[in-house]
C-alpha atoms as a PDB file:
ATOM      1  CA  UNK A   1     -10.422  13.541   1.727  1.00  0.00           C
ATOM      2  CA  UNK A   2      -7.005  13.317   0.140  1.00  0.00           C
ATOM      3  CA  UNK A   3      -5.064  16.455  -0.098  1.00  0.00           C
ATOM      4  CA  UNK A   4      -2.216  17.730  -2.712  1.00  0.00           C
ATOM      5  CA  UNK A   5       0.548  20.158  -2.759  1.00  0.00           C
ATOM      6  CA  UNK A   6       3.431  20.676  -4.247  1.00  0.00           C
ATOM      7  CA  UNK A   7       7.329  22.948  -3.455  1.00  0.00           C
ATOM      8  CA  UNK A   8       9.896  22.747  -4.508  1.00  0.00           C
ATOM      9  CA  UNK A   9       9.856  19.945  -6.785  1.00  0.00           C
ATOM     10  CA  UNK A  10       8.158  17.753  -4.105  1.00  0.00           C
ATOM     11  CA  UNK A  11       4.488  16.888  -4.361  1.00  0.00           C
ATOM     12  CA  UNK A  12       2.737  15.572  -0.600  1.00  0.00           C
ATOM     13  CA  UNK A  13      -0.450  13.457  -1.261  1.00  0.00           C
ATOM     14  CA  UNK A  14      -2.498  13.707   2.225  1.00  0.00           C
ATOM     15  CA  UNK A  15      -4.784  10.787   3.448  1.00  0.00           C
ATOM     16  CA  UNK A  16      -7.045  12.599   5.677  1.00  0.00           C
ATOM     17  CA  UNK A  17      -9.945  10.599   7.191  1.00  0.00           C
ATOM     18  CA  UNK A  18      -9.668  11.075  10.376  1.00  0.00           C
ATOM     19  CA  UNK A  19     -12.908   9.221  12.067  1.00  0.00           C
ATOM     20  CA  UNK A  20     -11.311   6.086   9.810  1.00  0.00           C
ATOM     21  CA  UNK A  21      -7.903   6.755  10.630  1.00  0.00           C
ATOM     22  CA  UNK A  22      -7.180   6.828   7.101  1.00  0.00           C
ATOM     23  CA  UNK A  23      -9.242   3.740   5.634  1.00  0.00           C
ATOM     24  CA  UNK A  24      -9.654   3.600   1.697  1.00  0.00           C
ATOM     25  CA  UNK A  25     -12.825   3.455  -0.201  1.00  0.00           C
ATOM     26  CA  UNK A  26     -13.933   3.561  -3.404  1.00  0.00           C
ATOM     27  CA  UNK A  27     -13.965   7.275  -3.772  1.00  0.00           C
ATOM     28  CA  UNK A  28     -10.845   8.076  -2.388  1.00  0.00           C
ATOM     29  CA  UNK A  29      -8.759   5.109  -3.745  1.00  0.00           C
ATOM     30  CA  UNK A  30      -9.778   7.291  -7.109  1.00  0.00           C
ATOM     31  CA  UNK A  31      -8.573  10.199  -5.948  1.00  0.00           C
ATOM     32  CA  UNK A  32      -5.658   8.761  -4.560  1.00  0.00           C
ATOM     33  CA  UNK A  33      -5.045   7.765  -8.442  1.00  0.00           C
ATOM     34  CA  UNK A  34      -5.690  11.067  -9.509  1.00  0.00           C
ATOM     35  CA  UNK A  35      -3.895  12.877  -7.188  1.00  0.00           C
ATOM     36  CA  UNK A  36      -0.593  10.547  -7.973  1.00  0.00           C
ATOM     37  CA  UNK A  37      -1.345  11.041 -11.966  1.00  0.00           C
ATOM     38  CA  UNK A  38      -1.692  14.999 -11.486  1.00  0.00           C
ATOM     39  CA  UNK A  39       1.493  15.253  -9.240  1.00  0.00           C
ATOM     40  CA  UNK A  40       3.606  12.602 -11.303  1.00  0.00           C
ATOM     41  CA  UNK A  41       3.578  15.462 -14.556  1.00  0.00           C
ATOM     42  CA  UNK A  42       5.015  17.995 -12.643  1.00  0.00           C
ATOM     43  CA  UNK A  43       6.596  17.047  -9.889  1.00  0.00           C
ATOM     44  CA  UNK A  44      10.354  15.396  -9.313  1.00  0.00           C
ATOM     45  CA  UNK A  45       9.239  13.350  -6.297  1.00  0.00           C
ATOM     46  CA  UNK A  46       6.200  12.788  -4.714  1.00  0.00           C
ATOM     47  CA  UNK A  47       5.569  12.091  -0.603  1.00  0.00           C
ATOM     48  CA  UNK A  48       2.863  10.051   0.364  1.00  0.00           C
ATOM     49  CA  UNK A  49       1.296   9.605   4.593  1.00  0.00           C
ATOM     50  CA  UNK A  50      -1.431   9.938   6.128  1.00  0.00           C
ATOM     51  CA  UNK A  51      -3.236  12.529   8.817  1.00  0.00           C
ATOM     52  CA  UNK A  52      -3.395  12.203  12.254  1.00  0.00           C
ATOM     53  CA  UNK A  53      -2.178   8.795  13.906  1.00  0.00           C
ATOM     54  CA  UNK A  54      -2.421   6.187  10.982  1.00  0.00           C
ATOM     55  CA  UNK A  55      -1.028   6.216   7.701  1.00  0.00           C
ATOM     56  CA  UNK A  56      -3.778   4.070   6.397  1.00  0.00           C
ATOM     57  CA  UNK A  57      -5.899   1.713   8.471  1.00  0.00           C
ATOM     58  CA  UNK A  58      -6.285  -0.312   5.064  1.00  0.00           C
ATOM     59  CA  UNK A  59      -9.748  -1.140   3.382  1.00  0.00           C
ATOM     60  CA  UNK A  60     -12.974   0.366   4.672  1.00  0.00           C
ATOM     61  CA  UNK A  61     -14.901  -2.642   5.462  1.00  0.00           C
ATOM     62  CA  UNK A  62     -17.990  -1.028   4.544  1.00  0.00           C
ATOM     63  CA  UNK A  63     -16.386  -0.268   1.288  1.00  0.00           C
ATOM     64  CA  UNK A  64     -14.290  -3.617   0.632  1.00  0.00           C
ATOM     65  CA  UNK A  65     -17.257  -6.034  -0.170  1.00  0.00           C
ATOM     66  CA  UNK A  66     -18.974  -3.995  -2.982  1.00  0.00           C
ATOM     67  CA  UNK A  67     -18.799  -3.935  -6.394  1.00  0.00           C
ATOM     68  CA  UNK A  68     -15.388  -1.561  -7.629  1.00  0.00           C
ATOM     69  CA  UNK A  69     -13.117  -1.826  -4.757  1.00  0.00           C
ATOM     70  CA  UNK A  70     -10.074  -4.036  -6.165  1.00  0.00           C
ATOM     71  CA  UNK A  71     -10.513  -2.088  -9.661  1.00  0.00           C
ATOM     72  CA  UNK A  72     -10.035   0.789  -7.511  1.00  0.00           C
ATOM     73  CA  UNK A  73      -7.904  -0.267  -5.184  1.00  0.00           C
ATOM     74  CA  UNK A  74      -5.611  -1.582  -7.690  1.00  0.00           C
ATOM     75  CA  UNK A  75      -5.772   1.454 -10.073  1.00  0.00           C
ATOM     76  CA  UNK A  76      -4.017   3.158  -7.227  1.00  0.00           C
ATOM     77  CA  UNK A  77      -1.927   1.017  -6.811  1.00  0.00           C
ATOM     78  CA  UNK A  78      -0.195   0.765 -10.599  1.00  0.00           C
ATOM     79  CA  UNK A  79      -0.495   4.656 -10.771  1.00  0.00           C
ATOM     80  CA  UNK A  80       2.341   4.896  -7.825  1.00  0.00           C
ATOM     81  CA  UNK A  81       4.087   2.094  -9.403  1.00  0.00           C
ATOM     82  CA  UNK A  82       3.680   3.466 -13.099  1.00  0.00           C
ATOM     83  CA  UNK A  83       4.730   7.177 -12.193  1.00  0.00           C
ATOM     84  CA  UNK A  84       7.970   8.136 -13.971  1.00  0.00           C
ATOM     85  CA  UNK A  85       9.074  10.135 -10.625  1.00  0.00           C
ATOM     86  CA  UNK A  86      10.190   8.412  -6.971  1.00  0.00           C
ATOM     87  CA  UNK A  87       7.510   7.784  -4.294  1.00  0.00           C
ATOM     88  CA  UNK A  88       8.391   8.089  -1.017  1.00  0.00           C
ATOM     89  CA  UNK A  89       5.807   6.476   1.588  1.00  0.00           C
ATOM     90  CA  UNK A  90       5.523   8.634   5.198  1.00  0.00           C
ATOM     91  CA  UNK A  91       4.881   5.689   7.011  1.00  0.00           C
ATOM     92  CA  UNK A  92       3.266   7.327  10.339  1.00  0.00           C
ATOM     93  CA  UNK A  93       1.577   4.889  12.739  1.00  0.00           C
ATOM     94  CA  UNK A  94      -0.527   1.399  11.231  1.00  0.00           C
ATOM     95  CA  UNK A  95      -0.482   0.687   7.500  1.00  0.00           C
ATOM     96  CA  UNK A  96      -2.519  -2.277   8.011  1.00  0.00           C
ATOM     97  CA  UNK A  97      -4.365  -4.384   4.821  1.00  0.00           C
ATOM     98  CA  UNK A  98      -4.077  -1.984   2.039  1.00  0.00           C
ATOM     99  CA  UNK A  99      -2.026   0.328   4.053  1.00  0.00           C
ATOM    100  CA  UNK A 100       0.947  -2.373   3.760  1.00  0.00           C
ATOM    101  CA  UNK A 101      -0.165  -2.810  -0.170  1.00  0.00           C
ATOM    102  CA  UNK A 102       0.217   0.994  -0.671  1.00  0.00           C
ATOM    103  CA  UNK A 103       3.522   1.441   1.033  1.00  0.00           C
ATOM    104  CA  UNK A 104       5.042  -0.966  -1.082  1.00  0.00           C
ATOM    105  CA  UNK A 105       3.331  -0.023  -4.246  1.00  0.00           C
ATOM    106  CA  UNK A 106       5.877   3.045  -3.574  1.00  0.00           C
ATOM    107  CA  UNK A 107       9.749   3.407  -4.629  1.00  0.00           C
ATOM    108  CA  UNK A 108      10.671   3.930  -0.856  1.00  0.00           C
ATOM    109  CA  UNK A 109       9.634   3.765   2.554  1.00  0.00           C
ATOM    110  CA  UNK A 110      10.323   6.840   5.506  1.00  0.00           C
ATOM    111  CA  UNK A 111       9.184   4.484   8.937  1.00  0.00           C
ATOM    112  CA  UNK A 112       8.441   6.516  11.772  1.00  0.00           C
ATOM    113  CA  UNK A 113       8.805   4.902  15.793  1.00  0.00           C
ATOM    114  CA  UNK A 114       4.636   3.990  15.202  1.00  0.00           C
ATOM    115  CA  UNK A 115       4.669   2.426  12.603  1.00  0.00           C
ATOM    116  CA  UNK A 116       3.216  -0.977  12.241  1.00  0.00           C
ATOM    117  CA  UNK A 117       3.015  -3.215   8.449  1.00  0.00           C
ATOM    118  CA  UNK A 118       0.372  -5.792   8.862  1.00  0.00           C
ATOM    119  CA  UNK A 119      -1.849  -7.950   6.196  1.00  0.00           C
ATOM    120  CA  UNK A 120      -3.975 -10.100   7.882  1.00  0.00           C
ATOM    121  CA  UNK A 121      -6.567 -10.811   5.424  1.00  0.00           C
ATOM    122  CA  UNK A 122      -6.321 -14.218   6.975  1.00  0.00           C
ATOM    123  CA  UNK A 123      -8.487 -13.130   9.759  1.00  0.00           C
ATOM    124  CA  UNK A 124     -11.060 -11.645   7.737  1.00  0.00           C
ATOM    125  CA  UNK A 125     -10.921 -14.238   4.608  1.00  0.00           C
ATOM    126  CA  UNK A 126      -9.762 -11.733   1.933  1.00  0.00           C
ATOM    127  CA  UNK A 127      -6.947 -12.425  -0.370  1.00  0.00           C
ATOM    128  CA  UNK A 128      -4.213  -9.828  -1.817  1.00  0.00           C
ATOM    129  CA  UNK A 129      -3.319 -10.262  -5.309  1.00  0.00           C
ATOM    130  CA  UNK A 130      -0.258 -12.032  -6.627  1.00  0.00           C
ATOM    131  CA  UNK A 131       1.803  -8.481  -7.296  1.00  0.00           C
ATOM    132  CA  UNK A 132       1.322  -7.595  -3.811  1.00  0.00           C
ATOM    133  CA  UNK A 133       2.803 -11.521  -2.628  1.00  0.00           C
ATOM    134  CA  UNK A 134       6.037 -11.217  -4.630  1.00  0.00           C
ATOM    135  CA  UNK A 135       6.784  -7.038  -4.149  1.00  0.00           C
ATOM    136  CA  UNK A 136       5.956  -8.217  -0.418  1.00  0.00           C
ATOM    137  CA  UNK A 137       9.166 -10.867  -0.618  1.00  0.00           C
ATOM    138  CA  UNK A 138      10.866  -8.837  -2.367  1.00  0.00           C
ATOM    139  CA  UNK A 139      10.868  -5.971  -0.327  1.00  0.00           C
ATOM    140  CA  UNK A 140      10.993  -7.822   3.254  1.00  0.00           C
ATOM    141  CA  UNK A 141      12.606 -11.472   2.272  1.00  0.00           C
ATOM    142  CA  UNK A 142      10.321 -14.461   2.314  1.00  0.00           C
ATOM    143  CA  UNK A 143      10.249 -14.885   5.894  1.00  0.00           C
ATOM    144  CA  UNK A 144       9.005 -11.933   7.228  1.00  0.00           C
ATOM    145  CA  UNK A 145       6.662 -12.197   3.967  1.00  0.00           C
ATOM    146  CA  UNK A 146       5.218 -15.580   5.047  1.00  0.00           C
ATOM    147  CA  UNK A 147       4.881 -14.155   8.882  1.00  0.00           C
ATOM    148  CA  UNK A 148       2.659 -11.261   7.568  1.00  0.00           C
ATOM    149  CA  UNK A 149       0.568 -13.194   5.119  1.00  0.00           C
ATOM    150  CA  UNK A 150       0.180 -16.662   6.771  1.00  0.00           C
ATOM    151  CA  UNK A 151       0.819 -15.909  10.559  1.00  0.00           C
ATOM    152  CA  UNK A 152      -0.849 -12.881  10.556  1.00  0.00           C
ATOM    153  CA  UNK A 153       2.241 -11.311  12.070  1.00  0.00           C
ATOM    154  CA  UNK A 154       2.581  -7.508  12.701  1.00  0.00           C
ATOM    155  CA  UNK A 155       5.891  -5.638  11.726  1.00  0.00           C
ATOM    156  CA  UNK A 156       6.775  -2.562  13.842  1.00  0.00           C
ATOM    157  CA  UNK A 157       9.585  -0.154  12.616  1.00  0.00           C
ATOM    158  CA  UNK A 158      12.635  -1.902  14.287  1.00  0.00           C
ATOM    159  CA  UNK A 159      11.489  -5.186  12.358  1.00  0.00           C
ATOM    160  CA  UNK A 160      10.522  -3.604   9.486  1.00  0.00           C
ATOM    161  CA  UNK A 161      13.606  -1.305   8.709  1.00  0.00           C
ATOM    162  CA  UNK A 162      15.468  -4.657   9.789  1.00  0.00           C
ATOM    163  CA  UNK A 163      14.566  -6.614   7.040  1.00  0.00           C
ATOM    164  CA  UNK A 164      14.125  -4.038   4.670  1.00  0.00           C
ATOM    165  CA  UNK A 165      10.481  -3.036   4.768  1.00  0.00           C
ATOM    166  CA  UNK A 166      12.037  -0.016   5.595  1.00  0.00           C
ATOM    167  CA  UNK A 167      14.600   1.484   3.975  1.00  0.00           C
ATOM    168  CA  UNK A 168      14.686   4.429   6.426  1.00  0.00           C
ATOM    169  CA  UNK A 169      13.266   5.575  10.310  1.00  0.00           C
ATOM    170  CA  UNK A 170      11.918   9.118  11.286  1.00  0.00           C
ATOM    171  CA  UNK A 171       9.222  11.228  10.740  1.00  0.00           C
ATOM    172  CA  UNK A 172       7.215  12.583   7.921  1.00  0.00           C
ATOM    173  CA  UNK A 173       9.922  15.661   8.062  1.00  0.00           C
ATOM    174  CA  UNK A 174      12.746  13.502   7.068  1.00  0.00           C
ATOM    175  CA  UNK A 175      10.877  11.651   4.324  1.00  0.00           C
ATOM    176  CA  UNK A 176       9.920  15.196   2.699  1.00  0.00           C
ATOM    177  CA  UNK A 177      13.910  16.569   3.127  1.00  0.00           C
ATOM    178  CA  UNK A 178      14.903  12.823   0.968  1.00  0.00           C
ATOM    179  CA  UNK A 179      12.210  13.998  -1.345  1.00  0.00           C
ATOM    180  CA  UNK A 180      13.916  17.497  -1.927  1.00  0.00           C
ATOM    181  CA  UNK A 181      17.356  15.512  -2.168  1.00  0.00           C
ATOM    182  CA  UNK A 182      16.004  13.237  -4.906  1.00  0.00           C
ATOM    183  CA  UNK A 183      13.838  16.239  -6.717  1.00  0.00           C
ATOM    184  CA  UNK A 184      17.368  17.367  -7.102  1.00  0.00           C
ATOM    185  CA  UNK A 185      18.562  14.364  -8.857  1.00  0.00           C
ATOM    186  CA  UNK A 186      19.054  13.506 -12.994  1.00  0.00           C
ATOM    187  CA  UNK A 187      15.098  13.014 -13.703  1.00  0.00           C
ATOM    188  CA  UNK A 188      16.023  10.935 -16.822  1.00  0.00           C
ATOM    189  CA  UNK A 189      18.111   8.943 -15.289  1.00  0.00           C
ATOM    190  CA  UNK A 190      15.343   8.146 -11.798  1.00  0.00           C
ATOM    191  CA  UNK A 191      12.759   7.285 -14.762  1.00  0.00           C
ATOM    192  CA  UNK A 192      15.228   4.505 -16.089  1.00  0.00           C
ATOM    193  CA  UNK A 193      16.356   3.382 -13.150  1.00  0.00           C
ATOM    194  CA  UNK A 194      12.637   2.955 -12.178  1.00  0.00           C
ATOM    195  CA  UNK A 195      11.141   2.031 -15.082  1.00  0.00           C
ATOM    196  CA  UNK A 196      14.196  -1.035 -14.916  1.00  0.00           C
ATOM    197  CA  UNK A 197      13.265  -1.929 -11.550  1.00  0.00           C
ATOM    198  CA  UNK A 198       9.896  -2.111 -12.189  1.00  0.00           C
ATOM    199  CA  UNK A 199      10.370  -3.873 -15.404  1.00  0.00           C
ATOM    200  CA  UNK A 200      12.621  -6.858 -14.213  1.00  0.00           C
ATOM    201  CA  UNK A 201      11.504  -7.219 -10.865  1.00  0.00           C
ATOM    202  CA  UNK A 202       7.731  -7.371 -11.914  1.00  0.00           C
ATOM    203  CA  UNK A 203       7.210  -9.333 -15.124  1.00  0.00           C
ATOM    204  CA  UNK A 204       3.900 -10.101 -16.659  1.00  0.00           C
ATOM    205  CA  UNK A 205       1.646 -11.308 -17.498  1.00  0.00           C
ATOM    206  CA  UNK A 206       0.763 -13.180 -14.068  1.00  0.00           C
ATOM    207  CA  UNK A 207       0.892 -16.773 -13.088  1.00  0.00           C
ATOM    208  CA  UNK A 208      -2.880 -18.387 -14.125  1.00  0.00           C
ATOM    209  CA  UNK A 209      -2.826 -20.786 -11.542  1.00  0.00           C
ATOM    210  CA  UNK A 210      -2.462 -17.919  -8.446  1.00  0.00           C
ATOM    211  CA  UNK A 211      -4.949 -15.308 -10.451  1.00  0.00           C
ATOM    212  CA  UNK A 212      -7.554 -18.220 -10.200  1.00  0.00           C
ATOM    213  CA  UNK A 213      -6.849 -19.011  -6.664  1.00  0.00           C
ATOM    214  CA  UNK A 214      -6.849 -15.334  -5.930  1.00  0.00           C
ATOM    215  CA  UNK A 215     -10.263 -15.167  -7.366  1.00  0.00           C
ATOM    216  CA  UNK A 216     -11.612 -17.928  -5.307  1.00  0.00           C
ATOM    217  CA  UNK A 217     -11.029 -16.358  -1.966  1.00  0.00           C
ATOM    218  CA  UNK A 218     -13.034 -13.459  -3.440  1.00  0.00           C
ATOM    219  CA  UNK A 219     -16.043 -15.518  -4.483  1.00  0.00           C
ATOM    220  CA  UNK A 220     -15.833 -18.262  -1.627  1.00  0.00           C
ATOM    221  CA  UNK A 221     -18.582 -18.917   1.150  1.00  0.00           C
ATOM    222  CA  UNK A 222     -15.927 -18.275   3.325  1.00  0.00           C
ATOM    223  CA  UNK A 223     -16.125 -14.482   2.334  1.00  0.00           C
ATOM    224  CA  UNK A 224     -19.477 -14.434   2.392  1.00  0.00           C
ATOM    225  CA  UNK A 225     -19.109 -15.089   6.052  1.00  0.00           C
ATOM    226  CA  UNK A 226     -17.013 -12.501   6.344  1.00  0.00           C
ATOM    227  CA  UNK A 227     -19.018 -10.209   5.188  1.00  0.00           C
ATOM    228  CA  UNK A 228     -22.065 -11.515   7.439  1.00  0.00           C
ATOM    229  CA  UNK A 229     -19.829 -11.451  10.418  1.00  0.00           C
ATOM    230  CA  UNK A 230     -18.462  -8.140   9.786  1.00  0.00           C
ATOM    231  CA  UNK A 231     -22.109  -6.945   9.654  1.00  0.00           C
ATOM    232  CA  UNK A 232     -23.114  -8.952  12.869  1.00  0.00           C
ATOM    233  CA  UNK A 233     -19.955  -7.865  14.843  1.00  0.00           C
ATOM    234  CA  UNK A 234     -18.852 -11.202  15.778  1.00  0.00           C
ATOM    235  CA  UNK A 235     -16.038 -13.262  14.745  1.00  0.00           C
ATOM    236  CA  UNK A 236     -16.131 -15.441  11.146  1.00  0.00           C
ATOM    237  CA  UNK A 237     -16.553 -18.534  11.096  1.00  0.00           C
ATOM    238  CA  UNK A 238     -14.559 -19.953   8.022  1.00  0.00           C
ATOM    239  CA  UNK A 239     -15.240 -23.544   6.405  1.00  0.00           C
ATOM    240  CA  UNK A 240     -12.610 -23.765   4.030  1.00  0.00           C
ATOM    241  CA  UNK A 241     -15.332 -23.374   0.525  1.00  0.00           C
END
């Protein structure tokens, strides 16, 4: 389920899947989108965490290997990054996989003392998609960006606010009370400075080259096994094809 509301200027978007600590799917990556696209016309800032324990556990497995889920998944994605308002991520225990990809999808991110950034689609022979690569470096510096998506590397809030990941520490309180600040803000002039950001920092169209190898990972045998494993319970096996 993911819940809405909106005071005082500030919309909250609420992942709340609690028996999958806050996993994505198909269904609610498109209300995620919707939610964000509703909230983004009236609201001056919009809040975005998760229930319970986990911001977002990243991509339900049982979801991730059917048809729809990058569309989805992606959709999400360039709604947070396309909204003409500030997007504050809540960042409340693991946002792991596409937990890390939605954090940085938004303008800023509120770290509390359990939170932990991961991507380790290494271990599981998925790929992220160029965007997610670059925002990654640019947000965190090409170190800790290599140590996430090669090493598998996990990034609590110390390390993350260190480098950058994080541009602040405390609790889903104190990222709603910088939302309030900012709803307070000149709205024209957050939309430019976004919209500027966005615009020079993330040109397109994409590099060929990396959309094909991206693709490959998705089609590979090495997936396949993924998904076989993932079915069987035991570890992959990859091959490298």
């Amino acid at each position: 389920m993911i819940t809405t509301e909106e005071q005082d200027g500030v919309g909250l978007i609420v992942l709340d899947r609690h028996g999958k600590r806050n996993a994505l799917d198909v269904e609610h990556l498109d209300a995620l989108r919707a939610a964000v696209e509703k909230l983004a016309g009236t609201a001056r800032a919009i809040v975005v965490t998760g229930s319970g324990t986990s911001f977002c556990a990243g991509a339900d497995l049982h979801g991730v290997y059917g048809d729809g889920f990058r569309k989805a998944l992606y959709a999400a994605l360039s709604a947070i990054t396309a909204a003409p308002v500030p997007v504050i991520a809540a960042v409340n225990g693991p946002a792991i996989g596409a937990g890390t990809q939605l954090a940085i999808a938004c303008d800023l991110r509120v770290a509390d003392g359990t939170a932990v950034f991961a991507v380790p689609t290494a271990r599981n022979g998925l790929a992220v998609d160029p965007w997610t690569v670059r925002r990654l470096a640019l947000l965190a510096g090409g170190g800790p960006a290599r140590a996430l998506l090669l090493g598998a590397d996990r990034l609590d809030a110390g390390r993350a606010h260190a480098c950058g990941l994080a541009d602040r520490l405390g609790p889903v309180a104190d990222a709603l009370a910088w939302a309030r600040e900012i709803a307070e803000f000149a709205p024209l002039s957050l939309r430019y400075a976004k919209t500027a950001l966005e615009s020079l920092f993330e040109p397109q169209p994409g590099e060929p080259r990396l959309d094909e190898l991206f693709e490959s990972c998705w089609s590979s045998e090495d997936f396949a096994e993924s998904r076989r494993a993932h079915a069987e319970k035991r570890a992959p096996r990859f091959r490298g094809r």
